[in-house]
Each structure stands twice: as C-alpha cells, then as structure tokens.
PDB file of N, CA and C in Angstrom:
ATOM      1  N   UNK A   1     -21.054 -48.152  -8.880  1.00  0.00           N
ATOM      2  CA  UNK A   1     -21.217 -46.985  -8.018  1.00  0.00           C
ATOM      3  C   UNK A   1     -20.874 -45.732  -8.822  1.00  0.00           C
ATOM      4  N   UNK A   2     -21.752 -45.030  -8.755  1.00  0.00           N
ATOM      5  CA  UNK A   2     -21.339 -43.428  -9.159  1.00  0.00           C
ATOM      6  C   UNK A   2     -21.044 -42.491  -8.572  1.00  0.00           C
ATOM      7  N   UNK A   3     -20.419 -41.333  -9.279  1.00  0.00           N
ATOM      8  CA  UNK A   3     -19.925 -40.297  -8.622  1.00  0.00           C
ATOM      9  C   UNK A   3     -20.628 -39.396  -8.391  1.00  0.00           C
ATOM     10  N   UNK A   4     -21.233 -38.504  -7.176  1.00  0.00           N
ATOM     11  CA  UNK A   4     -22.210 -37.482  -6.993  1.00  0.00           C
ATOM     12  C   UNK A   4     -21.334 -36.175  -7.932  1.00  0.00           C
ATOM     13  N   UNK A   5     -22.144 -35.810  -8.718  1.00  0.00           N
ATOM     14  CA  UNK A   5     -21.910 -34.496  -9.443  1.00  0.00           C
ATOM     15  C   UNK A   5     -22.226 -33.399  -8.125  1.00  0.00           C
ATOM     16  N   UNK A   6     -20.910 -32.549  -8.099  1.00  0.00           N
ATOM     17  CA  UNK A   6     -21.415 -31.739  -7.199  1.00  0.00           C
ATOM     18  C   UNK A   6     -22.337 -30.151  -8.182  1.00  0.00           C
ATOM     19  N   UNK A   7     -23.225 -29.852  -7.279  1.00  0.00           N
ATOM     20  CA  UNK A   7     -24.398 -28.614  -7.903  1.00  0.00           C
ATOM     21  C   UNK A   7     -23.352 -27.798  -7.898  1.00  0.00           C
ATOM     22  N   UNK A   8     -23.715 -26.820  -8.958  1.00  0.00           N
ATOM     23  CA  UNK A   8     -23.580 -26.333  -9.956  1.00  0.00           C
ATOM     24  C   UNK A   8     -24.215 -24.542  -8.838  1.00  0.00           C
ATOM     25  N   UNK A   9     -23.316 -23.701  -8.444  1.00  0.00           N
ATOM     26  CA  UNK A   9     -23.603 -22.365  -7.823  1.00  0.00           C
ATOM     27  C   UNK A   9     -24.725 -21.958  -9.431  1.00  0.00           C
ATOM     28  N   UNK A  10     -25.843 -21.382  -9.092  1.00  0.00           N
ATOM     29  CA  UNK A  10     -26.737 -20.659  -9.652  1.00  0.00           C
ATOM     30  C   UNK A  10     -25.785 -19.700 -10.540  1.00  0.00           C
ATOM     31  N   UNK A  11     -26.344 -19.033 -11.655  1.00  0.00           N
ATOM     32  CA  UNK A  11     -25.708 -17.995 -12.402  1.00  0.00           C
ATOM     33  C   UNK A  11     -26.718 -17.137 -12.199  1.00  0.00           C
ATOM     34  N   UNK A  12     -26.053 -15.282 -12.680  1.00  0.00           N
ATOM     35  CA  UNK A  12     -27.011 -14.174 -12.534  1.00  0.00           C
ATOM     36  C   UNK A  12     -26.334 -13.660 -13.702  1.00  0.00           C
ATOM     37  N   UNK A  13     -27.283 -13.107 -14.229  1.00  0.00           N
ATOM     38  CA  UNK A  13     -27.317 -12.231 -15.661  1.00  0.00           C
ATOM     39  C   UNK A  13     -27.031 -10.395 -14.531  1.00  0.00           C
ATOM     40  N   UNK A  14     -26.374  -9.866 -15.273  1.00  0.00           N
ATOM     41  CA  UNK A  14     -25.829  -8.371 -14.496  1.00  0.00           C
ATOM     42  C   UNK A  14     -25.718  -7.634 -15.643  1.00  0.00           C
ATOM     43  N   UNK A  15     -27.297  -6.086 -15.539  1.00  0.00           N
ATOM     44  CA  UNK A  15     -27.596  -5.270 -16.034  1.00  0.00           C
ATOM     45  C   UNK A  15     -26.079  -4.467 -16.187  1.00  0.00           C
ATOM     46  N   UNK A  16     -24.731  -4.129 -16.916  1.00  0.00           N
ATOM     47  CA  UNK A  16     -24.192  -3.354 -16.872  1.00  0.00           C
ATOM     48  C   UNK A  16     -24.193  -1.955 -16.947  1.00  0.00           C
ATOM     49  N   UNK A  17     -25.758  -1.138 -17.213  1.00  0.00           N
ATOM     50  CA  UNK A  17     -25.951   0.213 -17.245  1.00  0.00           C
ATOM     51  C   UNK A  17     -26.733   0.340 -15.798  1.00  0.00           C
ATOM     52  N   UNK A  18     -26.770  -0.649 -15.040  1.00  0.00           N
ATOM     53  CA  UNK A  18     -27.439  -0.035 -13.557  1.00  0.00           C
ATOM     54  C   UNK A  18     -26.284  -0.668 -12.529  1.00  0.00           C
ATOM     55  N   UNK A  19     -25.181  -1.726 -13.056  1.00  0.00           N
ATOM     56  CA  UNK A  19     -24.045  -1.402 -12.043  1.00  0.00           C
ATOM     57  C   UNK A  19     -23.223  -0.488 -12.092  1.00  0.00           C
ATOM     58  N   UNK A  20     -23.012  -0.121 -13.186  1.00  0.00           N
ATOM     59  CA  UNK A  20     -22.289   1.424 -13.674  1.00  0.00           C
ATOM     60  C   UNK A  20     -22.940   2.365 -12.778  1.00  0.00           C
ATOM     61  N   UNK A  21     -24.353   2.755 -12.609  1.00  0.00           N
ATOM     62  CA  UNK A  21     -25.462   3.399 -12.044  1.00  0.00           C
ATOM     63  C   UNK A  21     -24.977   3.448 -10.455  1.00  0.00           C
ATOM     64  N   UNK A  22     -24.897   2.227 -10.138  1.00  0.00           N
ATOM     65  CA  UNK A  22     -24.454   2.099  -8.402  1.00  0.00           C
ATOM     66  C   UNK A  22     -23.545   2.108  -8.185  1.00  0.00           C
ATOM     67  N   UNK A  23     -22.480   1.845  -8.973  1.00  0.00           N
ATOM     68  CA  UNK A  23     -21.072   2.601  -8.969  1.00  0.00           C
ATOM     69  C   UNK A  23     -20.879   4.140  -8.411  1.00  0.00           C
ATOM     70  N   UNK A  24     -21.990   4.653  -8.950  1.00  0.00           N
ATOM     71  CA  UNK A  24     -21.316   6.403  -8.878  1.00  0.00           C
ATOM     72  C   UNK A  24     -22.268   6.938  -7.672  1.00  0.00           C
ATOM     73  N   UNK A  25     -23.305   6.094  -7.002  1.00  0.00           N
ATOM     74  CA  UNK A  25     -23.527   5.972  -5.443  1.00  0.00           C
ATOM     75  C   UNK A  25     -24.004   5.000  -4.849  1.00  0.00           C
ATOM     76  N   UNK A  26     -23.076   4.588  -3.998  1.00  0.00           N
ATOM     77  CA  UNK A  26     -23.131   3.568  -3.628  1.00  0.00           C
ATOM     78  C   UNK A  26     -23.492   3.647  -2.060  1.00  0.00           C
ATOM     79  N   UNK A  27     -23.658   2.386  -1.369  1.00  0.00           N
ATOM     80  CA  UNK A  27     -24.421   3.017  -0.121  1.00  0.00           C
ATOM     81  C   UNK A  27     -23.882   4.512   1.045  1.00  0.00           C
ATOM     82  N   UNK A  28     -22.973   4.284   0.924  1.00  0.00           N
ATOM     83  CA  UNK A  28     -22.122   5.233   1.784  1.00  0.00           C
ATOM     84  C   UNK A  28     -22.559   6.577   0.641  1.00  0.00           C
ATOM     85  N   UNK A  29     -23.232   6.938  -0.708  1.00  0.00           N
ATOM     86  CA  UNK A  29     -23.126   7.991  -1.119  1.00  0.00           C
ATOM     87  C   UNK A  29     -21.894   8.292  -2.039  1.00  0.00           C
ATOM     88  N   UNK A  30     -20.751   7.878  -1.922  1.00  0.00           N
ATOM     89  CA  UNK A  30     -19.767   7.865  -2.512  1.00  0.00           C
ATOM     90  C   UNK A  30     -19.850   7.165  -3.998  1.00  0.00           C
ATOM     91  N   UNK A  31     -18.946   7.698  -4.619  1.00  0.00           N
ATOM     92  CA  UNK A  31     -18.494   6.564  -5.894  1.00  0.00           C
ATOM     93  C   UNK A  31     -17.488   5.569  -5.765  1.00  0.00           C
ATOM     94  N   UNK A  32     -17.208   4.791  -6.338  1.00  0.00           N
ATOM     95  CA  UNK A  32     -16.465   3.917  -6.197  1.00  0.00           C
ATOM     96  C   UNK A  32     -15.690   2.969  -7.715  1.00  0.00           C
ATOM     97  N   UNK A  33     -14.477   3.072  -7.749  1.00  0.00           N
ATOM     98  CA  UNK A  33     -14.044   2.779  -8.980  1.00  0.00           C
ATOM     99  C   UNK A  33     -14.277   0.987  -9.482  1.00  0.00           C
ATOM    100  N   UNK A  34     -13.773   0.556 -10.670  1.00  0.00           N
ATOM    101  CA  UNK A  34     -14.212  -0.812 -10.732  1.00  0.00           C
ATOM    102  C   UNK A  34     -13.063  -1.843  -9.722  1.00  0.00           C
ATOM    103  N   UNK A  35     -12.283  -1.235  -9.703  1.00  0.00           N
ATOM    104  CA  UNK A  35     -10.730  -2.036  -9.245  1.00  0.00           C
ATOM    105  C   UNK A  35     -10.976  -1.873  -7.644  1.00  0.00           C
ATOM    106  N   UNK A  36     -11.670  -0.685  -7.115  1.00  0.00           N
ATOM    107  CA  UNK A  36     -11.925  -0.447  -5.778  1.00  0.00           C
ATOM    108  C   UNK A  36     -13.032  -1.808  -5.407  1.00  0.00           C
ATOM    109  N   UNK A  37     -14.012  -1.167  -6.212  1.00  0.00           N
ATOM    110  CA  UNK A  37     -15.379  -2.130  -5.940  1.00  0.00           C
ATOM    111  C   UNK A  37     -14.556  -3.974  -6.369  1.00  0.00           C
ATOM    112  N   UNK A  38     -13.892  -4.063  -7.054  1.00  0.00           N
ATOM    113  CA  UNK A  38     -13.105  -5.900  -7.046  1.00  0.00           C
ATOM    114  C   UNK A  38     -12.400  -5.978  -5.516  1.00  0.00           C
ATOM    115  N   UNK A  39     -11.543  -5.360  -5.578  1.00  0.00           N
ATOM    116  CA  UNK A  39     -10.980  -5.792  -3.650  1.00  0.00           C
ATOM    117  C   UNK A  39     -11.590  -5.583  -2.778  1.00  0.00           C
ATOM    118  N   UNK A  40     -12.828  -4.241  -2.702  1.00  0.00           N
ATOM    119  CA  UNK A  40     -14.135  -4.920  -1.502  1.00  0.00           C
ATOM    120  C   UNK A  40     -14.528  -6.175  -1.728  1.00  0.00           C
ATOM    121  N   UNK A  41     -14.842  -6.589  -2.749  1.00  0.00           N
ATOM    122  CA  UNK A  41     -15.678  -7.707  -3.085  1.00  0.00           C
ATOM    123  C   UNK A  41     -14.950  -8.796  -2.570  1.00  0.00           C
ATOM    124  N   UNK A  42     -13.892  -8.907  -3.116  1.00  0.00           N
ATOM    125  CA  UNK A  42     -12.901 -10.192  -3.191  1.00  0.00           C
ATOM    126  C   UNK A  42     -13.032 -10.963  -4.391  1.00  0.00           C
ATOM    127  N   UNK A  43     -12.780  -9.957  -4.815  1.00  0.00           N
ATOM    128  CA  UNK A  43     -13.122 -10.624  -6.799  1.00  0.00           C
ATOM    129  C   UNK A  43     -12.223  -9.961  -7.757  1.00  0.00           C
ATOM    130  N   UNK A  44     -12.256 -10.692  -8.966  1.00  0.00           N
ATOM    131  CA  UNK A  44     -10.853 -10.110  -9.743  1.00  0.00           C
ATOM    132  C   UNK A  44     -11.547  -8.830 -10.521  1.00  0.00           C
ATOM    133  N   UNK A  45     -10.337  -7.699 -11.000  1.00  0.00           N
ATOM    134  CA  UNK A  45     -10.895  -6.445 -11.059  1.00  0.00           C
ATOM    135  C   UNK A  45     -11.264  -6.653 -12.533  1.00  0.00           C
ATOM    136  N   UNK A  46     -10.947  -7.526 -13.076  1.00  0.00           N
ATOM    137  CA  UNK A  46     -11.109  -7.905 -14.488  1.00  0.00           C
ATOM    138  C   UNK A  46     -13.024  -8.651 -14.730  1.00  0.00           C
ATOM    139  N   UNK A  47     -13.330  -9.160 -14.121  1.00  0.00           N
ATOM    140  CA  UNK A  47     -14.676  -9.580 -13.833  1.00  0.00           C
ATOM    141  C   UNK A  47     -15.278  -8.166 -13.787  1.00  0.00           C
ATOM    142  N   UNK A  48     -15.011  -7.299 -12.938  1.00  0.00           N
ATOM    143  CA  UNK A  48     -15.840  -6.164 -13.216  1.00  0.00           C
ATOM    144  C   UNK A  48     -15.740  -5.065 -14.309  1.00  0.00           C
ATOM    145  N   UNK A  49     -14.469  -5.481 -15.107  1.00  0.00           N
ATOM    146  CA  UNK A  49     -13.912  -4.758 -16.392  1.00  0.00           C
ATOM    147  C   UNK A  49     -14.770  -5.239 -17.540  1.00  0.00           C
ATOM    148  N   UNK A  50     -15.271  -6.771 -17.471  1.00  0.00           N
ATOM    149  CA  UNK A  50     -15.676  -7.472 -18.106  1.00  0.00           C
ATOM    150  C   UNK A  50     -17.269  -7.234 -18.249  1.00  0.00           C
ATOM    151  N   UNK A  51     -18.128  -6.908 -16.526  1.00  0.00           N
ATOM    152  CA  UNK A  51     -19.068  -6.748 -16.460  1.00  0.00           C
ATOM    153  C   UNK A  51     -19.667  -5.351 -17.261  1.00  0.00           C
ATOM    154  N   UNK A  52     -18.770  -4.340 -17.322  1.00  0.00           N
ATOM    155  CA  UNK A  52     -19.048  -2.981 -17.169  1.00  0.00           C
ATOM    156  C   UNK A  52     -19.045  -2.971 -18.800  1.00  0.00           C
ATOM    157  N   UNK A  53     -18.016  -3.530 -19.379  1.00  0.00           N
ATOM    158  CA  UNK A  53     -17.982  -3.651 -20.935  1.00  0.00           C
ATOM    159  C   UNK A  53     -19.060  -4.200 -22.042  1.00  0.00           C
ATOM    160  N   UNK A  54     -19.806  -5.358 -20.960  1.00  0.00           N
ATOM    161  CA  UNK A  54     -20.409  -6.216 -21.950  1.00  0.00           C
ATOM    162  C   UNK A  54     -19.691  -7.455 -22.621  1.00  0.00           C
ATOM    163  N   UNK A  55     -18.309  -7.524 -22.364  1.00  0.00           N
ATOM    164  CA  UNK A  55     -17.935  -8.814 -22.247  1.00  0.00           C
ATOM    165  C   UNK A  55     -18.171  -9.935 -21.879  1.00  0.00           C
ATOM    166  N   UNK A  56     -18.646  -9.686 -20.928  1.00  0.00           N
ATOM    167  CA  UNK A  56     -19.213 -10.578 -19.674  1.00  0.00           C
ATOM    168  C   UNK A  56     -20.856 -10.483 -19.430  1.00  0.00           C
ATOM    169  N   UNK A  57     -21.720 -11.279 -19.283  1.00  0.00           N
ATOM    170  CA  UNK A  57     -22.865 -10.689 -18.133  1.00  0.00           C
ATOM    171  C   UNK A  57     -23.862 -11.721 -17.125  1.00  0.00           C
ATOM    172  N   UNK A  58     -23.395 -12.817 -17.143  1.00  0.00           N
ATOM    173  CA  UNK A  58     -23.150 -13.587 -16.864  1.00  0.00           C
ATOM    174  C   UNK A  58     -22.231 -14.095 -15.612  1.00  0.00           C
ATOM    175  N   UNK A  59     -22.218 -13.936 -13.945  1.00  0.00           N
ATOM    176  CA  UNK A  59     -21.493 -14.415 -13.142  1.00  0.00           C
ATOM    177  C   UNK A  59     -22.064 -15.257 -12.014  1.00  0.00           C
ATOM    178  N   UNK A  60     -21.685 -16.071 -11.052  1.00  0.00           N
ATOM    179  CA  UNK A  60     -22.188 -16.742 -10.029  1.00  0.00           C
ATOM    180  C   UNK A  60     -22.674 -15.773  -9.007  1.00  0.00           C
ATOM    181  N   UNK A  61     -23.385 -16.648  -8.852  1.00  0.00           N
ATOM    182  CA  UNK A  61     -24.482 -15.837  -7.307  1.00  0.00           C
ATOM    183  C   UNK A  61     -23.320 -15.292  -6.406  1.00  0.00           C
ATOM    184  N   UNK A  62     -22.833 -15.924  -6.049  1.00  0.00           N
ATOM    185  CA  UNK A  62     -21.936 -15.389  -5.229  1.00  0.00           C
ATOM    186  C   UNK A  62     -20.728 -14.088  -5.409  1.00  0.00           C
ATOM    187  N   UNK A  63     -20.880 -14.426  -6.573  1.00  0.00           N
ATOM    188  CA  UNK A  63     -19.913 -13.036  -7.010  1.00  0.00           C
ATOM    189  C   UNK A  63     -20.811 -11.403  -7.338  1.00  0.00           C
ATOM    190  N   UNK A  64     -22.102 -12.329  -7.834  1.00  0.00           N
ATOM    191  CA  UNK A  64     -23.294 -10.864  -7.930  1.00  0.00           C
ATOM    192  C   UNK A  64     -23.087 -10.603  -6.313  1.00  0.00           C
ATOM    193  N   UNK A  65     -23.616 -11.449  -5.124  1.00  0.00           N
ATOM    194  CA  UNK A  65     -24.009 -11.336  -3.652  1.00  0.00           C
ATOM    195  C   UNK A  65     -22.777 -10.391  -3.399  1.00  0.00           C
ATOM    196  N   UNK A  66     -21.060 -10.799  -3.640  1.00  0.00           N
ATOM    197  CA  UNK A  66     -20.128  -9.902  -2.842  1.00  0.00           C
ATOM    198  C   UNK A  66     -20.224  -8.514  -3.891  1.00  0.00           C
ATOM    199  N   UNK A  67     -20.554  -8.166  -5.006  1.00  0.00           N
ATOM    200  CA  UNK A  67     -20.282  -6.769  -5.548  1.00  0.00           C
ATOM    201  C   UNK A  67     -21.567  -6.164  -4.624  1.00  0.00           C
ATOM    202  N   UNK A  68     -23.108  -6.542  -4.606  1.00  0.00           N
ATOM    203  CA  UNK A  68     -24.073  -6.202  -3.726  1.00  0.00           C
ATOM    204  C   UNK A  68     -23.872  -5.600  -2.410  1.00  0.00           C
ATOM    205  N   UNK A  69     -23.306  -7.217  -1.854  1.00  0.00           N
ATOM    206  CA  UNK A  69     -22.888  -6.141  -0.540  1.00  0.00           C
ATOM    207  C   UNK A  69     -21.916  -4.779  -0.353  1.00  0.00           C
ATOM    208  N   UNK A  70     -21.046  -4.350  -1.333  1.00  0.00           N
ATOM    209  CA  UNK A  70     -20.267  -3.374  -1.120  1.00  0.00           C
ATOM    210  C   UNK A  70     -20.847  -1.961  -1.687  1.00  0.00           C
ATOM    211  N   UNK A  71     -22.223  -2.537  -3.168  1.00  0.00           N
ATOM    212  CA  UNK A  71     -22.413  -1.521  -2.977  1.00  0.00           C
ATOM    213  C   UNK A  71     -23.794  -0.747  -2.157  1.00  0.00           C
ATOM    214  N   UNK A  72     -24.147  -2.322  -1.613  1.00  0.00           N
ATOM    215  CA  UNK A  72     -25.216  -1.684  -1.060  1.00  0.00           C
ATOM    216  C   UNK A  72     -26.749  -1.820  -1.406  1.00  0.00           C
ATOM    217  N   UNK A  73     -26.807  -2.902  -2.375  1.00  0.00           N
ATOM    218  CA  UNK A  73     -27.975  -3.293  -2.607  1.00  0.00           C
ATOM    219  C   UNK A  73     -28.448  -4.669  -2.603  1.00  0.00           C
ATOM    220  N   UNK A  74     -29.923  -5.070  -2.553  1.00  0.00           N
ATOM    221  CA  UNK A  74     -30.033  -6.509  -2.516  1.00  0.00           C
ATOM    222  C   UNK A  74     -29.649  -7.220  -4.204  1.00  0.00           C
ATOM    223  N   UNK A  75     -29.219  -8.615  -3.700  1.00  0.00           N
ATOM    224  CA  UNK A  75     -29.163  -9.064  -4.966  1.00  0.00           C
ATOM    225  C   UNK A  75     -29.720  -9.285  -6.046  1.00  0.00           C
ATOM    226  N   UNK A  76     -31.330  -9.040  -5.699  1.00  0.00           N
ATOM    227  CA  UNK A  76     -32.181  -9.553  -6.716  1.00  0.00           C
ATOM    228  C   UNK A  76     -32.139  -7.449  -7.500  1.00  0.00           C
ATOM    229  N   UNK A  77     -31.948  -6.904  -7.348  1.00  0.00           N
ATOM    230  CA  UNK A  77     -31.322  -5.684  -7.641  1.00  0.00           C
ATOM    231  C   UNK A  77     -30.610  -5.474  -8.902  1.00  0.00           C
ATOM    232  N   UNK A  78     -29.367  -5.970  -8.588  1.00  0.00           N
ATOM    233  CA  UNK A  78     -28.529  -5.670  -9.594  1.00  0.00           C
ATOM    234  C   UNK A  78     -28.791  -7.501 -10.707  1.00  0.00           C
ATOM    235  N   UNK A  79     -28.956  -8.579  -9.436  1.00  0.00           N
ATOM    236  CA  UNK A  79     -28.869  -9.571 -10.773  1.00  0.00           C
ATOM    237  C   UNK A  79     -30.189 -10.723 -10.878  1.00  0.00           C
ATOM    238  N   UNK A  80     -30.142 -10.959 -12.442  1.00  0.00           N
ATOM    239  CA  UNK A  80     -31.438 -11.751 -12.549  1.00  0.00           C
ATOM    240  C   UNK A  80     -31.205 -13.042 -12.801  1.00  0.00           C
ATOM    241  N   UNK A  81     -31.503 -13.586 -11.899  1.00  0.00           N
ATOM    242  CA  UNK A  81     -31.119 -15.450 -12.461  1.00  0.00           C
ATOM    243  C   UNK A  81     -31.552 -15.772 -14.006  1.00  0.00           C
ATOM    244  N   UNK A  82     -30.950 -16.404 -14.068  1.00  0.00           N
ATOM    245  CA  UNK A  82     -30.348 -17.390 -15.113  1.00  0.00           C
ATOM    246  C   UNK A  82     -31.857 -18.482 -15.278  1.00  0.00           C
ATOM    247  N   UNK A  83     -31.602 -19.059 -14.201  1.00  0.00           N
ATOM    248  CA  UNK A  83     -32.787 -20.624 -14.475  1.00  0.00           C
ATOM    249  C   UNK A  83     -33.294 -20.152 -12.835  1.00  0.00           C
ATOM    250  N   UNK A  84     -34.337 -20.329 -12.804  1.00  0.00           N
ATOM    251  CA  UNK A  84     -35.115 -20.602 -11.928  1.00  0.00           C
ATOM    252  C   UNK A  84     -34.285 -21.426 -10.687  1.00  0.00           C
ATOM    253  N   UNK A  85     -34.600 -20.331  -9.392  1.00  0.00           N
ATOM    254  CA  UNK A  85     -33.682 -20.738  -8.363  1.00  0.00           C
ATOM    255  C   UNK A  85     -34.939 -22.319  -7.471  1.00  0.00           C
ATOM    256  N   UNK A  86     -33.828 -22.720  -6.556  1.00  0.00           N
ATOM    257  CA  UNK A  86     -34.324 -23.872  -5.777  1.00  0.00           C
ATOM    258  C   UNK A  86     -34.999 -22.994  -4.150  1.00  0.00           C
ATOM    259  N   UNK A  87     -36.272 -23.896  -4.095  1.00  0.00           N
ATOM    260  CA  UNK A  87     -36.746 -23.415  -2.909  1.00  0.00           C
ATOM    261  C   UNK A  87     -35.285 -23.762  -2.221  1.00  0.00           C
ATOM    262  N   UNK A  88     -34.991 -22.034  -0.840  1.00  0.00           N
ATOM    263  CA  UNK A  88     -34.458 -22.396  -0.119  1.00  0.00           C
ATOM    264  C   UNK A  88     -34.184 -23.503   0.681  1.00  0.00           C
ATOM    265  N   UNK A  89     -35.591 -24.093   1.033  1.00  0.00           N
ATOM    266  CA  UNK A  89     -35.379 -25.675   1.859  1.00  0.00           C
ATOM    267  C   UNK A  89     -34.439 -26.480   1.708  1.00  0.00           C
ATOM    268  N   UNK A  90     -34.759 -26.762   0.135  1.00  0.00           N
ATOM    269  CA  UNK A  90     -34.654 -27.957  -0.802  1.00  0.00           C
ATOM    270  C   UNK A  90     -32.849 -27.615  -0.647  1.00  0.00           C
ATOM    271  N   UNK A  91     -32.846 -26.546  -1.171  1.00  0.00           N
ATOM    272  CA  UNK A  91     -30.868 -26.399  -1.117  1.00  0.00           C
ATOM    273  C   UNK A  91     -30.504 -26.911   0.561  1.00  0.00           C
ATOM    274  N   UNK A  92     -30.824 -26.668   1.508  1.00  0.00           N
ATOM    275  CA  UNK A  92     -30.465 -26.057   2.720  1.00  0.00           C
ATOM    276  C   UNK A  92     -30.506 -27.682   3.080  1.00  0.00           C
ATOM    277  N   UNK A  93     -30.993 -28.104   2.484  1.00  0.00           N
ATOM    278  CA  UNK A  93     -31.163 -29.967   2.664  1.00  0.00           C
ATOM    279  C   UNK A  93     -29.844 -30.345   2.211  1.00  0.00           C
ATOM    280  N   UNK A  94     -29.758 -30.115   1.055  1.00  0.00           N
ATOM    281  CA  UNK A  94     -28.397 -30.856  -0.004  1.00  0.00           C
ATOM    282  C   UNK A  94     -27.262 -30.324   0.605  1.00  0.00           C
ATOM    283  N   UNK A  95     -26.999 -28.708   1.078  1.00  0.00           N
ATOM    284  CA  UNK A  95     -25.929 -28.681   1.669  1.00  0.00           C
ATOM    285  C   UNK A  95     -25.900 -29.325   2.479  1.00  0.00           C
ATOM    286  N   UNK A  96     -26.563 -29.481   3.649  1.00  0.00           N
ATOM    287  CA  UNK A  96     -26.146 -30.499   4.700  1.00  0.00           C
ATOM    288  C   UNK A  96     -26.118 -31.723   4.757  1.00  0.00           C
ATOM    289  N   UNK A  97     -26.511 -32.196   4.119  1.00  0.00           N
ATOM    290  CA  UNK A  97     -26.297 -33.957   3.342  1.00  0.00           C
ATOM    291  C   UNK A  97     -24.984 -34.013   2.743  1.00  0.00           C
ATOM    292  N   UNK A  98     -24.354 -33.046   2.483  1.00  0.00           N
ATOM    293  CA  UNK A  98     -23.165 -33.582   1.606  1.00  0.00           C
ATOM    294  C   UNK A  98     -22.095 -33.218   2.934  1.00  0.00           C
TER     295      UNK A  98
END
C-alpha cells in the first residue's frame, strides 16, 4: 500500500516592478507600505521584502491571491503561473475526494 502524495499548491512567478507599481495605488487609491500590505495579507513582511528585492519571485497561489486581494487586483494580474494550471473541475474533484 502506498502513501497518497498530497498536491503540491500551484506556484506564481511575481513581476516585482508592477507590485511595487500597485503598492503606491492600491484599490482604495492609497499607498501602502510592504510590512502594511504583509499583515493585510496574512503573510510574513519578509516575503514581500523578498518579493520587492528580487530575492524571491517565486510564491504559492495563495500567497499571490492574499497580496491581490488587498491590493485590489485579480490574480492573473500581478502573477504568472509557473506550470500550467488544472482545469478547475479536475481540482474541485481531488479536493473533495480527499
């Protein structure tokens, strides 16, 4: 018997000269700092220290999806997958099977 490998959250590649960009208006019009924009998110402020530098560019869907929502744009926006995503269905199957 084997062990189900659990999937693997999608990765997104993140333009750092157009989150910098939505940084300085963001939906509300406002700017918003990197340490501000990490505790909307619920993400460490260092991930976005990382993003903004070029250290990093490279993060999970889910972490592109929470900086998106705060500042206000869709995800396919700020990030570009990695590998070719799964028809919605097909996921929406596996989550609920497991």
């Amino acid at each position: 018997m084997t062990t189900p490998i659990p999937a693997q959250e999608p990765l997104f590649e993140v333009d750092r000269e157009l989150l910098e960009r939505l940084m300085k208006r963001t939906k509300t019009g406002a700017e918003i700092s990197g340490r501000e924009l990490a505790a909307k998110a619920g993400i460490a402020s260092g991930t976005i220290s990382n993003l903004l530098t070029g250290v990093r560019s490279r993060v999970t869907a889910s972490t592109v999806a929470s900086i998106c929502d705060v500042i206000g744009v869709e995800l396919l926006v700020l990030g570009t997958p990695v590998e070719r995503l799964e028809p919605a269905a097909e996921r929406l199957t596996e989550l609920t099977a497991a």
